[in-house]
Protein backbone atom coordinates (compact mmCIF):
# COMPACT_ATOMS: atom_id res chain seq x y z
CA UNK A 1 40.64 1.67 -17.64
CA UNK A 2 37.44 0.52 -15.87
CA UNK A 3 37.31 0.03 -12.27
CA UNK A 4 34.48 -2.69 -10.80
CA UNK A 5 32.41 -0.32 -8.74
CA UNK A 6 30.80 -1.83 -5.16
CA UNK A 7 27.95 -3.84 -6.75
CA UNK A 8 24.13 -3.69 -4.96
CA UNK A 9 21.08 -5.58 -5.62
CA UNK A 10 18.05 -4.38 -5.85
CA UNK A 11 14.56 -6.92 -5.58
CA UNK A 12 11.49 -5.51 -7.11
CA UNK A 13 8.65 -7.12 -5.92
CA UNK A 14 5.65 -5.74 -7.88
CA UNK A 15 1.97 -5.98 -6.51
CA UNK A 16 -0.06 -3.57 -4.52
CA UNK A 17 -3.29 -3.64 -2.88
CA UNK A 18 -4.26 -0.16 -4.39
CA UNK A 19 -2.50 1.77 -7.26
CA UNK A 20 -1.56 5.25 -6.13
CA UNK A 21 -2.82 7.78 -8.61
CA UNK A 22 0.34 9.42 -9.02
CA UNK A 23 2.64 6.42 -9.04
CA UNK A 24 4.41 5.85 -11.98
CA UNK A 25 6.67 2.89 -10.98
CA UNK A 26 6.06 -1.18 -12.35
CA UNK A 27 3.33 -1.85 -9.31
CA UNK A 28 -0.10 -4.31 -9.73
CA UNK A 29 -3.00 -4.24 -7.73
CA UNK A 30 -4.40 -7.87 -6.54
CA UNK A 31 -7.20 -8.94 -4.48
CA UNK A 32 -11.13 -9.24 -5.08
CA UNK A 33 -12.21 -7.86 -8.39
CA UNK A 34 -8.42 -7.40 -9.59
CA UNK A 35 -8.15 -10.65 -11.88
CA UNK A 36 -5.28 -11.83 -9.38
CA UNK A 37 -6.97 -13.00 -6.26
CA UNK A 38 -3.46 -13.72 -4.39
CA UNK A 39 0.23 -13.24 -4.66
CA UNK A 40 1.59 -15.87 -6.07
CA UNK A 41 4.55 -15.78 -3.51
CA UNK A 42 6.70 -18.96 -3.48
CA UNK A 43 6.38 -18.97 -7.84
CA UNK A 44 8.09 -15.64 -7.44
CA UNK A 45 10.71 -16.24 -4.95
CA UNK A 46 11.69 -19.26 -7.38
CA UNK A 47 11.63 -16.93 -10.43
CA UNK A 48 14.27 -14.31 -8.51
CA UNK A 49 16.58 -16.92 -7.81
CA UNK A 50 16.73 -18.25 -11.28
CA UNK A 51 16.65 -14.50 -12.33
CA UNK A 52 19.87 -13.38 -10.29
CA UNK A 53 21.47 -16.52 -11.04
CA UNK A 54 21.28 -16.10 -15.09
CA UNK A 55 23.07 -12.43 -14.20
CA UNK A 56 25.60 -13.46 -12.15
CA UNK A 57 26.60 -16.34 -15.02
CA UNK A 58 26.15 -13.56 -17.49
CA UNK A 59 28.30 -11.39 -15.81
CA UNK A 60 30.53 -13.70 -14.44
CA UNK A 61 30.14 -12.14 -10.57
CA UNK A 62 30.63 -14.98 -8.99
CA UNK A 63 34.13 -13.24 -7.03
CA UNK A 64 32.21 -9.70 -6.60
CA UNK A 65 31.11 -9.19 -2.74
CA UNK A 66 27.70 -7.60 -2.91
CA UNK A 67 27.51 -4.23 -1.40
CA UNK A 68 24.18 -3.50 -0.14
CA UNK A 69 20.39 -5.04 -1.03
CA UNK A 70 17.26 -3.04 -1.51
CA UNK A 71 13.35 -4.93 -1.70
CA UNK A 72 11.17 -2.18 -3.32
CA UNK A 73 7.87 -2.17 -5.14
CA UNK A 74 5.24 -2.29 -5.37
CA UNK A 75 4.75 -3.32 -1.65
CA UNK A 76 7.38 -5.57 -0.26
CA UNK A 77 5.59 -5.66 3.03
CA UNK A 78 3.04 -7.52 1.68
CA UNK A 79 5.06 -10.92 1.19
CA UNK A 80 5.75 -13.10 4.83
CA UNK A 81 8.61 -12.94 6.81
CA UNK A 82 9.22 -16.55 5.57
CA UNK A 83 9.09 -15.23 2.34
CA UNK A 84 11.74 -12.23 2.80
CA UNK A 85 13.97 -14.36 4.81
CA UNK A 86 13.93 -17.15 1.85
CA UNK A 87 15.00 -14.89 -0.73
CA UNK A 88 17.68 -13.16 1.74
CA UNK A 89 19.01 -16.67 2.14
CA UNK A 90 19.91 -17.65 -1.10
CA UNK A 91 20.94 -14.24 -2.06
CA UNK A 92 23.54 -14.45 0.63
CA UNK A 93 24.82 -17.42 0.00
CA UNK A 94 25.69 -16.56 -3.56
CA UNK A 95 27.91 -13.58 -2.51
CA UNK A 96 30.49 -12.86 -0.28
CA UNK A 97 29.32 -10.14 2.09
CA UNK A 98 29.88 -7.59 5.28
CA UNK A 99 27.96 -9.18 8.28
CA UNK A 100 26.32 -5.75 8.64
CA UNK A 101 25.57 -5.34 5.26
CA UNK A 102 22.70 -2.99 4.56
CA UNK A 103 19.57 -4.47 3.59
CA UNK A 104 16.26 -2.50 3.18
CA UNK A 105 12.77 -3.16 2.84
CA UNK A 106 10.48 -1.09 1.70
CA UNK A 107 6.81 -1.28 3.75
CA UNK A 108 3.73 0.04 3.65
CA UNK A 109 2.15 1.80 7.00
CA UNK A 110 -1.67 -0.09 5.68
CA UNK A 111 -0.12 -3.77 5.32
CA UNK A 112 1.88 -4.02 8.69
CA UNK A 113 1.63 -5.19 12.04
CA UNK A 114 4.26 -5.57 14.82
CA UNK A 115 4.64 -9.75 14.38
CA UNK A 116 5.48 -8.98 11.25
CA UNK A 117 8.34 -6.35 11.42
CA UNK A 118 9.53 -8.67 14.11
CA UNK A 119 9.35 -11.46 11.42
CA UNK A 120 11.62 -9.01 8.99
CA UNK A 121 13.93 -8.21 11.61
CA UNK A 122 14.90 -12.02 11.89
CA UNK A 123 14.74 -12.63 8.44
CA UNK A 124 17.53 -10.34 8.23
CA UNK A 125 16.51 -7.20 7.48
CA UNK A 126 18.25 -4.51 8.95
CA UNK A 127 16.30 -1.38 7.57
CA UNK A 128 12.86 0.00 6.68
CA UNK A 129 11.73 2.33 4.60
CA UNK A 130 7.88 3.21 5.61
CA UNK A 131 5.94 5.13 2.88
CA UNK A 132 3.94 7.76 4.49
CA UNK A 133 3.96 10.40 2.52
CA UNK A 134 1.91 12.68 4.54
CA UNK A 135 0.37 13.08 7.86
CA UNK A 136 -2.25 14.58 7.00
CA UNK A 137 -5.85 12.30 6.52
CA UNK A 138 -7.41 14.87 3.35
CA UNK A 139 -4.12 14.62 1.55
CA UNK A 140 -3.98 10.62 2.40
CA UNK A 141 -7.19 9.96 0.85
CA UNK A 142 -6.41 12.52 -2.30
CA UNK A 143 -3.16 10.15 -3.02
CA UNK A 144 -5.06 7.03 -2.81
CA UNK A 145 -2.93 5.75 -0.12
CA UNK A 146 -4.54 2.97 1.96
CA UNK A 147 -3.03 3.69 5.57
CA UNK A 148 -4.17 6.76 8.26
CA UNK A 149 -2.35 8.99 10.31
CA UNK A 150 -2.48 6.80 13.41
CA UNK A 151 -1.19 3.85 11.48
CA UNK A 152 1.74 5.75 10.21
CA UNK A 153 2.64 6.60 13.28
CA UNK A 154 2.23 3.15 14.87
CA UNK A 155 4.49 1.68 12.06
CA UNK A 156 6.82 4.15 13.23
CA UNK A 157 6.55 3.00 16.64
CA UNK A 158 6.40 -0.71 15.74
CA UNK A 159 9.80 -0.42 13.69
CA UNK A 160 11.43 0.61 16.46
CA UNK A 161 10.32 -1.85 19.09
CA UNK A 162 10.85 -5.19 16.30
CA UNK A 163 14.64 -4.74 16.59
CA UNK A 164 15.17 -2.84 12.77
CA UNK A 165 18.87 -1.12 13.00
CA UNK A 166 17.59 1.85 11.31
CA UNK A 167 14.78 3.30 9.38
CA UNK A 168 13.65 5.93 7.55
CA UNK A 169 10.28 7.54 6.08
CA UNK A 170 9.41 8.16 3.64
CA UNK A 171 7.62 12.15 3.28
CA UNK A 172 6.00 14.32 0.05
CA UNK A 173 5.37 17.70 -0.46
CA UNK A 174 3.81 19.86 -2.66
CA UNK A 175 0.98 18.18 -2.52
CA UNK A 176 -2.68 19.17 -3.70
CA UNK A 177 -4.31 21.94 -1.76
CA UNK A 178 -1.11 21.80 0.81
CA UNK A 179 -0.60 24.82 2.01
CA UNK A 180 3.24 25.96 3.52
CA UNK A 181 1.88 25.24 7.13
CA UNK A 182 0.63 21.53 6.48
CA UNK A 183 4.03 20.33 5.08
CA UNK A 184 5.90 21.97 7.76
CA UNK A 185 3.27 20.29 10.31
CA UNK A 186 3.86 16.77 7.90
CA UNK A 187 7.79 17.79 9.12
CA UNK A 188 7.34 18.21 12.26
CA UNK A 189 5.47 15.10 13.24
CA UNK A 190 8.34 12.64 11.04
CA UNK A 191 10.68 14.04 12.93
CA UNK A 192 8.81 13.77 16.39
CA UNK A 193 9.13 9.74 15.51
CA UNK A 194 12.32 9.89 15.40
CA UNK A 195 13.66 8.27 12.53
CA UNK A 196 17.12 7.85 11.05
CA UNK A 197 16.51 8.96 7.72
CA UNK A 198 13.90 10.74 6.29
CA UNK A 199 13.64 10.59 2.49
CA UNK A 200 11.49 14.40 1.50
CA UNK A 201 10.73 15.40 -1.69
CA UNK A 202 8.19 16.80 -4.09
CA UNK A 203 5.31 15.75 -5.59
CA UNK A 204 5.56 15.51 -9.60
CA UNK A 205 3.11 14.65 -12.23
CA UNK A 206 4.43 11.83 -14.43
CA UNK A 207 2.79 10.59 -17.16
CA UNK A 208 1.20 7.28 -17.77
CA UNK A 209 -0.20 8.52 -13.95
CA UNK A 210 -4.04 8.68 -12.83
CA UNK A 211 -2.97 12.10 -11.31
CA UNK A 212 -1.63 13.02 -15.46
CA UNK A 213 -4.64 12.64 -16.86
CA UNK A 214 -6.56 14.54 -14.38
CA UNK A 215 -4.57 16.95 -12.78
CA UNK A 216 -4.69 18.05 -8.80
CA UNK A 217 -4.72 21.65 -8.00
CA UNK A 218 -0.66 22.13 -6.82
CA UNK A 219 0.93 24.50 -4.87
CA UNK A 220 2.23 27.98 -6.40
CA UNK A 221 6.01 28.10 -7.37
CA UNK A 222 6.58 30.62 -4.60
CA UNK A 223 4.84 28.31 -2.14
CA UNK A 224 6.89 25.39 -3.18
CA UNK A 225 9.96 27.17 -2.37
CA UNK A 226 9.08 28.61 0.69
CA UNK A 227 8.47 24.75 1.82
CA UNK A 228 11.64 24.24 0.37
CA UNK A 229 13.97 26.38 2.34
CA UNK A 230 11.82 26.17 5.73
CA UNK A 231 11.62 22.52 5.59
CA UNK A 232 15.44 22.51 5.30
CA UNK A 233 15.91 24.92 8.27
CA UNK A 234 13.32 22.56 9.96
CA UNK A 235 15.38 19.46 8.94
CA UNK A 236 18.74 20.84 9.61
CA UNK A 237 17.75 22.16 13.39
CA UNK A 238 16.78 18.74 13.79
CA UNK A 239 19.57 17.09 13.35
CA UNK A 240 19.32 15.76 9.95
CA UNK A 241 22.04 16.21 7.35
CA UNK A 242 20.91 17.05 3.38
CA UNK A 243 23.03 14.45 1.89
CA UNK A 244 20.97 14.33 -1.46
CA UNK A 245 18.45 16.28 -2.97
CA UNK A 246 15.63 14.75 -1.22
CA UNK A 247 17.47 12.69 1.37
CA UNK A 248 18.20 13.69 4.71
CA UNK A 249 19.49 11.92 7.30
CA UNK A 250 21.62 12.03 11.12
CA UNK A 251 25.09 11.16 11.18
CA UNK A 252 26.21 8.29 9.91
CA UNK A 253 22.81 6.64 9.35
CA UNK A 254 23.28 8.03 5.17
CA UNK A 255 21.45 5.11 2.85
CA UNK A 256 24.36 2.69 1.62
CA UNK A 257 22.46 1.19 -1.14
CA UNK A 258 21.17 4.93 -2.67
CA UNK A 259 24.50 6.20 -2.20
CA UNK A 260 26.05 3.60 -4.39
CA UNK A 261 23.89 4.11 -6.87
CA UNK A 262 24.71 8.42 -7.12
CA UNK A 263 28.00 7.48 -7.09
CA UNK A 264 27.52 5.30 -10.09
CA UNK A 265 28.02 1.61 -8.57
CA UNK A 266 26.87 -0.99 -10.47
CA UNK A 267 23.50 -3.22 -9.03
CA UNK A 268 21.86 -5.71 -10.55
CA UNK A 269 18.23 -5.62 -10.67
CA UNK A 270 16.01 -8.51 -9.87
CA UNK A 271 12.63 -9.33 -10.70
CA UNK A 272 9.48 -7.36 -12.67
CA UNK A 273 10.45 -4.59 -14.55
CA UNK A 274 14.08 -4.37 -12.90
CA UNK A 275 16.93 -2.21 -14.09
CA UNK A 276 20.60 -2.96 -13.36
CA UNK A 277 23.74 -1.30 -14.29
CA UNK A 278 27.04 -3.60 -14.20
CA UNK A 279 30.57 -2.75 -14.78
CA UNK A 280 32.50 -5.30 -17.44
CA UNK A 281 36.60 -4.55 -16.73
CA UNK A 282 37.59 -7.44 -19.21
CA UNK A 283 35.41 -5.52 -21.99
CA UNK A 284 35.82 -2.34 -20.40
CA UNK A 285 32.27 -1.54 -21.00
CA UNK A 286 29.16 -0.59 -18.65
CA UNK A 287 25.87 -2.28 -19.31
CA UNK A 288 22.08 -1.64 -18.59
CA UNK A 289 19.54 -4.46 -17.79
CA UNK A 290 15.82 -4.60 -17.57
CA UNK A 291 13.65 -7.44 -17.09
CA UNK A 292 10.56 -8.69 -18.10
CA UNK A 293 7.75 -5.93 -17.12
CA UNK A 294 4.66 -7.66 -16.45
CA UNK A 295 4.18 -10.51 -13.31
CA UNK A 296 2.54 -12.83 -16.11
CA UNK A 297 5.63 -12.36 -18.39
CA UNK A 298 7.95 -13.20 -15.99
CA UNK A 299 6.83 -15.84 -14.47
CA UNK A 300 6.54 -17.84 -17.78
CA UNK A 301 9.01 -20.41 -17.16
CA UNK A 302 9.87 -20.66 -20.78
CA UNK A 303 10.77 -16.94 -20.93
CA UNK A 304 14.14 -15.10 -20.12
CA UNK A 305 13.53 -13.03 -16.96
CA UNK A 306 15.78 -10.79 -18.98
CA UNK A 307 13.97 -8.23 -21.59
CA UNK A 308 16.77 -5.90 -22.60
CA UNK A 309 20.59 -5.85 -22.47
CA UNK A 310 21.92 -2.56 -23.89
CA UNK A 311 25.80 -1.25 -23.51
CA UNK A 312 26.72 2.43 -22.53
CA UNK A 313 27.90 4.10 -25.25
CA UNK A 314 31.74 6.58 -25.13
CA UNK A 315 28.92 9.87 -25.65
CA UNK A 316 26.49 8.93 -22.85
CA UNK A 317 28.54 8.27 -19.77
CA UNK A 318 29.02 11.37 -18.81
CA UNK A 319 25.91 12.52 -18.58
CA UNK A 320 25.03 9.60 -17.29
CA UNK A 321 27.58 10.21 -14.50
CA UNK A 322 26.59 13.66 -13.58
CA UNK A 323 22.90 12.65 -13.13
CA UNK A 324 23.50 10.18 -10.41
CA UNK A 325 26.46 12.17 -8.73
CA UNK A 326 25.46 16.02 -8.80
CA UNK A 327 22.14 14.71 -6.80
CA UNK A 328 24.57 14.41 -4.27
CA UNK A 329 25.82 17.03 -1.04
CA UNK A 330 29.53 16.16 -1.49
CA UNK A 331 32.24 16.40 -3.86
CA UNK A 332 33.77 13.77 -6.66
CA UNK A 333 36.87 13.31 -8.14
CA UNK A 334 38.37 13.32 -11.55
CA UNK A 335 39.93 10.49 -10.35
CA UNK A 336 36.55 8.68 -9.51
CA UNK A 337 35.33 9.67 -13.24
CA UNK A 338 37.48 7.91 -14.52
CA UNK A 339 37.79 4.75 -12.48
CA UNK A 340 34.12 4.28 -12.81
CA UNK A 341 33.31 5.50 -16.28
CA UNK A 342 36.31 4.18 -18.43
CA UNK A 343 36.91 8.22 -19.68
CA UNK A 344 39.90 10.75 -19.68
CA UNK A 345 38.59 13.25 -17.14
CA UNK A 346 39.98 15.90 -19.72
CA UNK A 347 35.99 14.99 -21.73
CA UNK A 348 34.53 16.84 -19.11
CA UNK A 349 36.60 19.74 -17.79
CA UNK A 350 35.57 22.46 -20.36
CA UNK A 351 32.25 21.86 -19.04
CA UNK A 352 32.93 22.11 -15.28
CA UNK A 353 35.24 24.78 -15.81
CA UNK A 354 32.35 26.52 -17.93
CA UNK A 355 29.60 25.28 -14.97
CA UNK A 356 31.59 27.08 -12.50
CA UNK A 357 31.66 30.46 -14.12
CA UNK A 358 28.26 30.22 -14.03
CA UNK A 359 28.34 29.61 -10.16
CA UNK A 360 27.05 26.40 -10.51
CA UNK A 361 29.90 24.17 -9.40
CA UNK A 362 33.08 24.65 -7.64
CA UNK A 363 35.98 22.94 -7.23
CA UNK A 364 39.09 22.26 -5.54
CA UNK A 365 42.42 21.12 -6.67
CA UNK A 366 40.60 17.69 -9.06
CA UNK A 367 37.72 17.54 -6.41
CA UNK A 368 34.18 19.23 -8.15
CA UNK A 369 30.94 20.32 -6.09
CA UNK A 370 27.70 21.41 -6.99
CA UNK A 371 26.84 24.83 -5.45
CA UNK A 372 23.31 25.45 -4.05
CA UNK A 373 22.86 27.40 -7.06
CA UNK A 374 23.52 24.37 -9.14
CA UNK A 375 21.02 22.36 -7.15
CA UNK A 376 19.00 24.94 -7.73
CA UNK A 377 18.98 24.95 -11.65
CA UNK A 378 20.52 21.21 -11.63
CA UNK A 379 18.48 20.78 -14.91
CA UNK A 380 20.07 23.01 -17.01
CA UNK A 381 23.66 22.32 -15.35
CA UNK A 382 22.93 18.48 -16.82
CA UNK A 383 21.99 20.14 -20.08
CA UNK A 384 25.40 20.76 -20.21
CA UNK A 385 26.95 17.51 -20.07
CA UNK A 386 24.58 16.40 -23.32
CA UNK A 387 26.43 18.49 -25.17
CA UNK A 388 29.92 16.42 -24.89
């Protein structure tokens, strides 16, 4: 039988100032020359209410506390304080909640200023997640990003000062023309800031991407590992803990929200383009939502805010499982299989039994880990599961 998960919310709040070439994700530029001269703030706040409302009637979570919220985009930074304390408002008053419940906001270096970090800190926020990406001013400018060195670094400083409880940055690698040096020196200066959490991971090409259709000179496979492994060592002497693939963080400052989601907790997603996953224990099924794409689209008041409602079949949950938990550092249960997926755990133990001849899991007594091998070849180890 189905177990209700801890249920998040995520807020997508979709426009931009610039498009980043290789930024796949539902984001709109705006501004001069862009067809939409201004957000259209308040319209959009009004459309997110009505929009979470409709899901929690459709899903009947009126009695669910609400685990954690994340505001992503896009560029969440660019909406007012107001504006973010508004929608964290109403959102709280729908749900029972901790009173230190995570809530994260994603921000920009290039659209923030210290009255205005202040201004999320009241509104409730209680952590940031600033998008650097690198350090370095050549490899700024090659991934479009609209912020410098020195304002990264002041963000850093100003996120600290506005009375956020924690925050994290966010860092790439891999990047065009970086050589092992530059992304240890990228490293090196995140962690000089100081942050709680540092979110680190590689550059990919994904389609539907300025960077897809003409392609940046990346570094060698042997480079890419070497940046691997000493940016670990780097990390680790530090003081930050790999808790995920690309996540890294110091003790006890882990993201709530992102963790829920590896180990397959349901959230509701708000706003353009949104995906949600909630649990149904009277149906015992597991459903997938995505809203309307496009900002025009969804703020038609005559249109559903919801585009697609599709149910998780018996054959994909447990791949679906293993894709969100073997990102993870730690061990699961059999037991938490099948709370959270509905499933005899006996589906899947040929396959980890099979995994860990191959060295790529372990376990002990019903709790399974993924060795460093597995993370290594974490591709092929999910091949596996597609196969049940």
């Amino acid at each position: 039988m189905l177990t209700a998960p801890p249920l998040s919310l995520y807020i997508h709040i979709p426009w931009c100032v610039q498009k980043c070439p290789y930024c796949d994700f539902n984001s709109h530029e705006f501004g001069k020359g862009k067809g939409q001269k201004e957000i259209p703030e308040q319209a959009y706040i009004e459309e997110l209410i009505k929009d979470l409302d409709d899901d929690i009637k459709h899903f009947s979570l009126t009695n669910r506390p609400l685990h954690s919220i994340f505001i992503g985009g896009g560029t969440p930074s660019l909406f007012s304080a107001q504006g973010i304390g508004s929608i964290l408002e109403q959102v709280l008053s729908r749900f029972e909640h901790n009173s230190d419940i995570e809530i994260t906001l994603e921000a920009n270096p290039g659209t923030v200023e210290a009255d205005k970090f202040k201004g999320f800190a009241q509104a409730g926020v209680t952590r940031l997640s600033i998008g650097v990406q690198s350090f370095a001013s050549d490899k700024l400018i090659k991934l479009g990003r609209i912020h410098d060195s020195k304002q990264a670094k002041v963000a850093a400083k100003l996120a600290k000062e506005a009375g956020i409880k924690s925050f994290n940055l966010d860092l790439m690698h891999g990047l065009p023309n970086q050589s092992l040096e530059n992304a240890l020196d990228d490293l090196r200066i995140a962690i000089s800031l100081n942050p709680d959490h540092i979110s680190w991971y590689q550059l990919t090409i994904e389609p539907n991407t300025a960077f897809y259709s003409k392609p940046p000179k990346l570094p060698q496979d042997d480079t890419l590992w070497d940046i691997q492994e000493q940016g670990l060592a780097l990390l680790t002497q530090a003081g930050y803990h790999q808790y995920e693939i690309s996540a890294y963080s110091k003790t006890g400052k882990q993201c709530q929200h992102n963790l829920n989601y590896w180990q397959f907790g349901d959230y509701l997603g708000i706003g353009c383009g949104a995906h949600g996953k909630v649990t149904d224990t009277v149906s015992n099924q597991i459903h997938r939502t995505v809203k309307v794409k496009h900002p025009k689209g969804y703020l038609d008041v005559n249109r559903q805010a919801l585009d697609k409602l599709v149910t998780v079949t018996t054959d994909e949950l447990p791949f679906e499982f293993m894709m969100n938990f073997l990102r993870l550092k730690q061990a699961f249960t059999l037991e938490h299989f099948e709370q959270t997926t509905g499933l005899s755990a006996s589906i899947i133990l040929p396959i980890l039994t099979l995994a860990e001849t191959k060295g790529l899991m372990i376990h002990t007594d019903s709790n399974w880990q993924v060795t460093e091998l597995g993370h290594r070849y974490l591709n092929d180890l999910l091949e596996m599961f597609l196969t049940i």
